[in-house]
PDB file of N, CA and C in Angstrom:
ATOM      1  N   UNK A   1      75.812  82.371 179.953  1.00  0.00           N
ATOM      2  CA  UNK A   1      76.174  83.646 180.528  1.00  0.00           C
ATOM      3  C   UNK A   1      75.448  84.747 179.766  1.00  0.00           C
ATOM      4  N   UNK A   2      74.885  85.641 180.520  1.00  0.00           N
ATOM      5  CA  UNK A   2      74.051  86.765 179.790  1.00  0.00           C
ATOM      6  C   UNK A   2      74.749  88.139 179.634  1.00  0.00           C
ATOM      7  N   UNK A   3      74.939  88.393 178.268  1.00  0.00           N
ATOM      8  CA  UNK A   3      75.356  89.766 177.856  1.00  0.00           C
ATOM      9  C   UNK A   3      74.279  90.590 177.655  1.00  0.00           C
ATOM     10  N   UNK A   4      75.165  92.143 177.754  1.00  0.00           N
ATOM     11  CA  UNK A   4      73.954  93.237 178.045  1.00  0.00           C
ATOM     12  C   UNK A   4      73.909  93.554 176.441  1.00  0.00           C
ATOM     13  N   UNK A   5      72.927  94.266 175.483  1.00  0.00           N
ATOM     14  CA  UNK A   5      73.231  94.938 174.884  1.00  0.00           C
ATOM     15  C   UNK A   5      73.194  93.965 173.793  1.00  0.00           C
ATOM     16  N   UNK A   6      72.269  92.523 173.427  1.00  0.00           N
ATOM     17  CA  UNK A   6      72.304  91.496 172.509  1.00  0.00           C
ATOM     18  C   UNK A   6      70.646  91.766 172.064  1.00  0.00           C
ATOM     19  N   UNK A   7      70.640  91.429 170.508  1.00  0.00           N
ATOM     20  CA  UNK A   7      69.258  91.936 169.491  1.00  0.00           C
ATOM     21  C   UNK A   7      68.625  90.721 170.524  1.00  0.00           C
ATOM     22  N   UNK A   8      67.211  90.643 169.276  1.00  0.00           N
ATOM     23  CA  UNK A   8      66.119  89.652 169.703  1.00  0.00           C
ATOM     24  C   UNK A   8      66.926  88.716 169.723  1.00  0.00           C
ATOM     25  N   UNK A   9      67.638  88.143 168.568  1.00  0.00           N
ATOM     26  CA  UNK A   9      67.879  86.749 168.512  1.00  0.00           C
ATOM     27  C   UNK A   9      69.553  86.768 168.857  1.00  0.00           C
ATOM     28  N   UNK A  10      69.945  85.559 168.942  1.00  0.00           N
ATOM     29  CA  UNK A  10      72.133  85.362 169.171  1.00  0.00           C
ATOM     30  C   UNK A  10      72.355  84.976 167.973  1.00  0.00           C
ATOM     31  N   UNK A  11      72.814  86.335 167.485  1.00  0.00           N
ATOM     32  CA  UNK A  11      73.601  86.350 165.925  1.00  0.00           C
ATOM     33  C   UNK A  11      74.957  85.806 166.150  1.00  0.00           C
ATOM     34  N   UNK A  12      75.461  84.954 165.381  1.00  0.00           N
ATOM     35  CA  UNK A  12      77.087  84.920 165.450  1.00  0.00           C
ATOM     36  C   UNK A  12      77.608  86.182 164.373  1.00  0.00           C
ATOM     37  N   UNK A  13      78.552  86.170 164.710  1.00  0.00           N
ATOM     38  CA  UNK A  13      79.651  86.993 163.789  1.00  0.00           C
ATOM     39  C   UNK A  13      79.554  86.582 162.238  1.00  0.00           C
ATOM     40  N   UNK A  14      79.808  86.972 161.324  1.00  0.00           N
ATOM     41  CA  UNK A  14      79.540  86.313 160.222  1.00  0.00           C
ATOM     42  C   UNK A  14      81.027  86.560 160.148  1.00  0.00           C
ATOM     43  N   UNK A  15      82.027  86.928 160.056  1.00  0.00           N
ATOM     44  CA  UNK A  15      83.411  87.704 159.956  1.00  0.00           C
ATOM     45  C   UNK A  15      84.221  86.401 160.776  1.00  0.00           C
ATOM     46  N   UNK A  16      83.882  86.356 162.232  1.00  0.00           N
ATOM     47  CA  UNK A  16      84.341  85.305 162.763  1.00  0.00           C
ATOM     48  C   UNK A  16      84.378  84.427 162.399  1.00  0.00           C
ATOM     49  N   UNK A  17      82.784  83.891 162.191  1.00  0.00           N
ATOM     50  CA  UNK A  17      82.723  82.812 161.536  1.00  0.00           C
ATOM     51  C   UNK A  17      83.368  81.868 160.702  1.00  0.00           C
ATOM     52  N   UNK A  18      83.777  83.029 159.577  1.00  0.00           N
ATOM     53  CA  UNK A  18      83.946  82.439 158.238  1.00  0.00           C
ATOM     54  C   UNK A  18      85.933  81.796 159.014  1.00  0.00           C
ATOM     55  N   UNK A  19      86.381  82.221 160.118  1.00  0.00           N
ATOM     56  CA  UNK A  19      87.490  81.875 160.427  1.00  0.00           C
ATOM     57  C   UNK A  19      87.855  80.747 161.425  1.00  0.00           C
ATOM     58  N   UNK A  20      86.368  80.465 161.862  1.00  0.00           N
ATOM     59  CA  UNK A  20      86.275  79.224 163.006  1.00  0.00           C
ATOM     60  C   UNK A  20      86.175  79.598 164.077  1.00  0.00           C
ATOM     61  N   UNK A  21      86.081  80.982 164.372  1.00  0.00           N
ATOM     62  CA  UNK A  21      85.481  81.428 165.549  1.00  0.00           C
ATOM     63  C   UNK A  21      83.925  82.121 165.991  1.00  0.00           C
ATOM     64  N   UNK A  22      83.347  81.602 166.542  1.00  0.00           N
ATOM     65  CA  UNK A  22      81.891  81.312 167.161  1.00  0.00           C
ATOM     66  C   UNK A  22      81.864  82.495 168.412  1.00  0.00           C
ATOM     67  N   UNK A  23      81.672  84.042 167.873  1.00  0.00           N
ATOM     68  CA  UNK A  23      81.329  84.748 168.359  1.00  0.00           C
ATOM     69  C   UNK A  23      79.879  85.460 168.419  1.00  0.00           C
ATOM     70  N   UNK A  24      79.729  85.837 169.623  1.00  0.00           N
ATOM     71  CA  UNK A  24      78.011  86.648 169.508  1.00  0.00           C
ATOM     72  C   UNK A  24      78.511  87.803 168.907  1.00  0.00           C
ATOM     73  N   UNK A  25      77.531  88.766 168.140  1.00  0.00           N
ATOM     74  CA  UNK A  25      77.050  89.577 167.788  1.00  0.00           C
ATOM     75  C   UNK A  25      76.357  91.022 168.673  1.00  0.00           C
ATOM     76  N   UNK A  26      76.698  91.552 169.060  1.00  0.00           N
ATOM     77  CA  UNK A  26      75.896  92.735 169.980  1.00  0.00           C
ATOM     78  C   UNK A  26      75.013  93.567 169.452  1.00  0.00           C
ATOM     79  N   UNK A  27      73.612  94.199 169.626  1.00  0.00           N
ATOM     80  CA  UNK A  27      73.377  95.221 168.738  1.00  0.00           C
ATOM     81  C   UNK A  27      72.949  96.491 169.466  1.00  0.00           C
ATOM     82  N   UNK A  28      73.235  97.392 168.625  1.00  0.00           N
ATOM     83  CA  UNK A  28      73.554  99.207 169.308  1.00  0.00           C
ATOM     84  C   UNK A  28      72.029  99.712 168.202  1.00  0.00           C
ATOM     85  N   UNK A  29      70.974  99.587 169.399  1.00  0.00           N
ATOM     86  CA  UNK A  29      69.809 100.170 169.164  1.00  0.00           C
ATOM     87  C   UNK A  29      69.520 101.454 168.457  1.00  0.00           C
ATOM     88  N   UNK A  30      70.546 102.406 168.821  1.00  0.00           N
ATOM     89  CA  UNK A  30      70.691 103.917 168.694  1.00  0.00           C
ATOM     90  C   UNK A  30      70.886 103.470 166.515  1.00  0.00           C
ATOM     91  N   UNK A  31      72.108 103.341 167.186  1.00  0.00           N
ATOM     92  CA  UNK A  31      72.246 102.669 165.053  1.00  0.00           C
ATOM     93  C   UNK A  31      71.452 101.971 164.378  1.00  0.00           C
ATOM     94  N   UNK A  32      70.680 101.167 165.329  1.00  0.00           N
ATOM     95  CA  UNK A  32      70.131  99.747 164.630  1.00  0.00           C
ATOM     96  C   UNK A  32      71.149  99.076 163.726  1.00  0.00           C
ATOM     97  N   UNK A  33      72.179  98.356 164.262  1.00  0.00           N
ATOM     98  CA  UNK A  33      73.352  97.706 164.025  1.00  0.00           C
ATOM     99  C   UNK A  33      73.464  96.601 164.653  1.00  0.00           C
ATOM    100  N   UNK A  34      73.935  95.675 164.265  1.00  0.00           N
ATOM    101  CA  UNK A  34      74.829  94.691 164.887  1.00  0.00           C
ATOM    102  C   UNK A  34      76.359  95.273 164.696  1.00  0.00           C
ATOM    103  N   UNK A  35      77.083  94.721 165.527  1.00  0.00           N
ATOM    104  CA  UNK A  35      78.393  94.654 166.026  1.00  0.00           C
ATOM    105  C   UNK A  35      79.109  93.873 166.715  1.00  0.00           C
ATOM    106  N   UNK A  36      80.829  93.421 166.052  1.00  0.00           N
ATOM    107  CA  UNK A  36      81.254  92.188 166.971  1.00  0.00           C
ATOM    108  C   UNK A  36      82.680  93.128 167.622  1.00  0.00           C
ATOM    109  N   UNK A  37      82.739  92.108 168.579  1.00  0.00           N
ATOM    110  CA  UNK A  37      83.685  93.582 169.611  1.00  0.00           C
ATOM    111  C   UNK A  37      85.396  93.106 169.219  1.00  0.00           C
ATOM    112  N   UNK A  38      85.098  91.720 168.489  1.00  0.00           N
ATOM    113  CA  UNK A  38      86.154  91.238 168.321  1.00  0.00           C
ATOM    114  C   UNK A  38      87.133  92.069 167.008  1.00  0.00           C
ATOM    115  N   UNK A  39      86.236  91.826 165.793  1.00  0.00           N
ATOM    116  CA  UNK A  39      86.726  92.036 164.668  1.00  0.00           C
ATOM    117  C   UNK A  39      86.349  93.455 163.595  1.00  0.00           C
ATOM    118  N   UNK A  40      85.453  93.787 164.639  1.00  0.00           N
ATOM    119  CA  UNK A  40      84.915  95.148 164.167  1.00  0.00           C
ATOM    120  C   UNK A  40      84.091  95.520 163.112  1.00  0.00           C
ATOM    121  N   UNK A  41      83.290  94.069 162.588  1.00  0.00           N
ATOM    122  CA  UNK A  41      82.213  93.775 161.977  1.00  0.00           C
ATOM    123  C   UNK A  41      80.847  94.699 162.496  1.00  0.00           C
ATOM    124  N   UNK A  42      79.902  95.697 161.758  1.00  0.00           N
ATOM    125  CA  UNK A  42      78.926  96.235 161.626  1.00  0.00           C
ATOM    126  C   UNK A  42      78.363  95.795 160.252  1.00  0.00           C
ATOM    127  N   UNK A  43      76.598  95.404 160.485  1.00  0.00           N
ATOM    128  CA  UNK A  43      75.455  95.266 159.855  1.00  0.00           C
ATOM    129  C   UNK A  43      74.608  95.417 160.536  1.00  0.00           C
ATOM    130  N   UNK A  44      73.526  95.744 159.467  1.00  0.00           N
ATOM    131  CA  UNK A  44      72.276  95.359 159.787  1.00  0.00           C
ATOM    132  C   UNK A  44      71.590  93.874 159.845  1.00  0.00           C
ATOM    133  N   UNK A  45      70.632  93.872 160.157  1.00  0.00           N
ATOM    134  CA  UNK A  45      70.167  92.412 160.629  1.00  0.00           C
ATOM    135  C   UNK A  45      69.799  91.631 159.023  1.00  0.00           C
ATOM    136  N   UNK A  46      69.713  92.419 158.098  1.00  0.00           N
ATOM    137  CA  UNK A  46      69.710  91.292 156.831  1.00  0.00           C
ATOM    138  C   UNK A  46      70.986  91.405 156.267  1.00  0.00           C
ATOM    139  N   UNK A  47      71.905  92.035 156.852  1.00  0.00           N
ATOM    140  CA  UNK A  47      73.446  91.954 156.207  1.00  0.00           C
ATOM    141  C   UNK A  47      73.992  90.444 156.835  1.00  0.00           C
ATOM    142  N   UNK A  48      73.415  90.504 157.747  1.00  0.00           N
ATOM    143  CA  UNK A  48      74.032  89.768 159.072  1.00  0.00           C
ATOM    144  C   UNK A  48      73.430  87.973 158.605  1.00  0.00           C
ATOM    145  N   UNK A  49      72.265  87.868 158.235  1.00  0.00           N
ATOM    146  CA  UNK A  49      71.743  86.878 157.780  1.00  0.00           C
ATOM    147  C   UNK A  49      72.237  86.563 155.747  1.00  0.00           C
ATOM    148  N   UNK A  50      72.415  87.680 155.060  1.00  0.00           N
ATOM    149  CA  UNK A  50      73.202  87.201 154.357  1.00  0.00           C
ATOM    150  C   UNK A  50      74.720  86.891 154.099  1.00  0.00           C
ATOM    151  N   UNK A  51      75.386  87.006 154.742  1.00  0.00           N
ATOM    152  CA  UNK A  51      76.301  86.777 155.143  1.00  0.00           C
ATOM    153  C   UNK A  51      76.942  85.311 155.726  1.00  0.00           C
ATOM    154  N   UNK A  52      76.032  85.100 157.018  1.00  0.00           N
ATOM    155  CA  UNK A  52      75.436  84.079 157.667  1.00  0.00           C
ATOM    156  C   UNK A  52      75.446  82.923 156.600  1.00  0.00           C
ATOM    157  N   UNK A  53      74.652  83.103 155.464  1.00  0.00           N
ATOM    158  CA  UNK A  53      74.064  82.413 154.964  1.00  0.00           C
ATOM    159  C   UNK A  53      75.408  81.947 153.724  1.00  0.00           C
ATOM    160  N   UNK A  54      76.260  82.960 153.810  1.00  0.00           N
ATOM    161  CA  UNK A  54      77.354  82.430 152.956  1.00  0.00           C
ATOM    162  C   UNK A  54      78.256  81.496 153.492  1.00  0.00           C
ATOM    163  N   UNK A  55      77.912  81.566 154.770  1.00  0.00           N
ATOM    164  CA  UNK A  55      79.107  81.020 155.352  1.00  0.00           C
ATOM    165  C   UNK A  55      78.656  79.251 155.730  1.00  0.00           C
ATOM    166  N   UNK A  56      77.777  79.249 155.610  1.00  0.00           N
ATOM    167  CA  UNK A  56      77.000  77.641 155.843  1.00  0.00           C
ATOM    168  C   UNK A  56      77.409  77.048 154.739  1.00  0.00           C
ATOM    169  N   UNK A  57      78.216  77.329 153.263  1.00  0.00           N
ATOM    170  CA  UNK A  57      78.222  76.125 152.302  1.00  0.00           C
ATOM    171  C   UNK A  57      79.468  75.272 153.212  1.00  0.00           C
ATOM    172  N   UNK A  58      80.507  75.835 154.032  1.00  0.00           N
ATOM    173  CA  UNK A  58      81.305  74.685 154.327  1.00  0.00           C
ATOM    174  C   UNK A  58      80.563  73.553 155.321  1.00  0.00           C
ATOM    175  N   UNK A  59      78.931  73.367 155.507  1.00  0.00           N
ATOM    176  CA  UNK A  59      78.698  72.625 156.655  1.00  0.00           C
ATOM    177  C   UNK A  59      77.372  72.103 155.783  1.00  0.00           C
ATOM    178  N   UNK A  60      77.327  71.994 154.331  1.00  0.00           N
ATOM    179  CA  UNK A  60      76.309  71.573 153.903  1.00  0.00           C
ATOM    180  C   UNK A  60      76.404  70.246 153.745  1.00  0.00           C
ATOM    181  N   UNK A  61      77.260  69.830 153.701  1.00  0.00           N
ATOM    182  CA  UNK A  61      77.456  67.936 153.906  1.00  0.00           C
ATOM    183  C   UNK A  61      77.602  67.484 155.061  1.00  0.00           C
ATOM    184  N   UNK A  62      77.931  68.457 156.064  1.00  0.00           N
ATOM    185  CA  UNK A  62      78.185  67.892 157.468  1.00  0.00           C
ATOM    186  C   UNK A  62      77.500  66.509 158.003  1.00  0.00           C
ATOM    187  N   UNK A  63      76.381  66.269 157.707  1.00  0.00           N
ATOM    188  CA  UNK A  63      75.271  65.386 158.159  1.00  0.00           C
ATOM    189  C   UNK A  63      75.404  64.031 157.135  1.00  0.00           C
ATOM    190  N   UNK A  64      76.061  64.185 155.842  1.00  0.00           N
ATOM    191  CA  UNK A  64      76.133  63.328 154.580  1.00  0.00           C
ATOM    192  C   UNK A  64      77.143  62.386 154.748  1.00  0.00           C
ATOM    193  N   UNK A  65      76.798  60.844 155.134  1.00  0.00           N
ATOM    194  CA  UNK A  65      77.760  59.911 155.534  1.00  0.00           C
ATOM    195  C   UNK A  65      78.286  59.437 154.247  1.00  0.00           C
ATOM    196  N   UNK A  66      79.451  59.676 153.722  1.00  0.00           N
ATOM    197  CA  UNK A  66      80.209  59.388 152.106  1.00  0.00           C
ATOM    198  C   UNK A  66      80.257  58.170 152.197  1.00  0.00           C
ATOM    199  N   UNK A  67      80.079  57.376 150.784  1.00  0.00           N
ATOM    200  CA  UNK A  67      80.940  55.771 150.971  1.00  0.00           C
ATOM    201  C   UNK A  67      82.178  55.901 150.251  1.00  0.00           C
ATOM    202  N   UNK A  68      82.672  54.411 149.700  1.00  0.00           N
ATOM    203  CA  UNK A  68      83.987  54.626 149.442  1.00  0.00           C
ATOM    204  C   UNK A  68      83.935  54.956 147.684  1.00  0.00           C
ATOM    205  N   UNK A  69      82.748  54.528 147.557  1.00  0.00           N
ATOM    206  CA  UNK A  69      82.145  54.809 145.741  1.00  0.00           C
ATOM    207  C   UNK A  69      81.962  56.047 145.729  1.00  0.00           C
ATOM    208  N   UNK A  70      82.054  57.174 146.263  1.00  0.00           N
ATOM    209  CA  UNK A  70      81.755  58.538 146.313  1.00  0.00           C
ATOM    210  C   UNK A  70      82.917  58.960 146.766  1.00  0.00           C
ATOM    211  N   UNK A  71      84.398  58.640 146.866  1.00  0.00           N
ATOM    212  CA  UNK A  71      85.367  59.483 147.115  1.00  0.00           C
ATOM    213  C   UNK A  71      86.315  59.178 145.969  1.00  0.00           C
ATOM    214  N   UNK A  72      85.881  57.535 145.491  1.00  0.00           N
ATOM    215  CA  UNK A  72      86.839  57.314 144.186  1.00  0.00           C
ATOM    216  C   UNK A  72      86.285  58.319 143.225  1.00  0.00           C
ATOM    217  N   UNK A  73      85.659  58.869 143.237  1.00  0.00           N
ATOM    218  CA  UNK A  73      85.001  59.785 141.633  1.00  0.00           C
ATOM    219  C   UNK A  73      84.735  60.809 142.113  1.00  0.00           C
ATOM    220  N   UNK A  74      85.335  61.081 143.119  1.00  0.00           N
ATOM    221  CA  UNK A  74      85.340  62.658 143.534  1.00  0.00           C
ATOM    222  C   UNK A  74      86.661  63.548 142.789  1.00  0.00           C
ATOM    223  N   UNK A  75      86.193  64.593 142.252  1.00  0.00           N
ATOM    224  CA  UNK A  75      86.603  65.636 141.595  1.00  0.00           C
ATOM    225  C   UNK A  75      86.653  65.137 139.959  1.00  0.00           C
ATOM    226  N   UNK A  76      86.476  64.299 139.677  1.00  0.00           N
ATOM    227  CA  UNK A  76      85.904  64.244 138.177  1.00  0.00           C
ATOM    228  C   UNK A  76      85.179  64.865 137.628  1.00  0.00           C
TER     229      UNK A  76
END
């Protein structure tokens, strides 16, 4: 579905994000801003990517199949 009023690229929310919700990002040219309509998140486009970028440590193992020798010695 196409929204009016979205940058070059489909930013998610970084705000949402970090809560499990997978919202777009809008951006207001006049400001040069991003904005989410949900939570009332404003940045700029490298706020928006660092941010972003904080929010990826919970999905950095996502892909990492554990065995059972790697959960006995987990948190040691």
């Amino acid at each position: 579905m196409a929204q009016a009023g979205k940058g070059r690229l489909n930013y998610r929310c970084p705000s949402c994000f970090m809560r499990d919700k997978d919202l777009d990002l809008f951006y207001d040219r006049e400001k040069q801003e991003y904005y989410c309509l949900r939570c009332q998140f404003t940045g700029s486009e490298e706020e928006v990517i660092r941010l972003t970028d904080l929010c990826r440590y919970r999905y950095k193992t996502m892909l990492h199949r554990f065995t059972e020798e790697e959960f006995e010695h987990f948190g040691d």
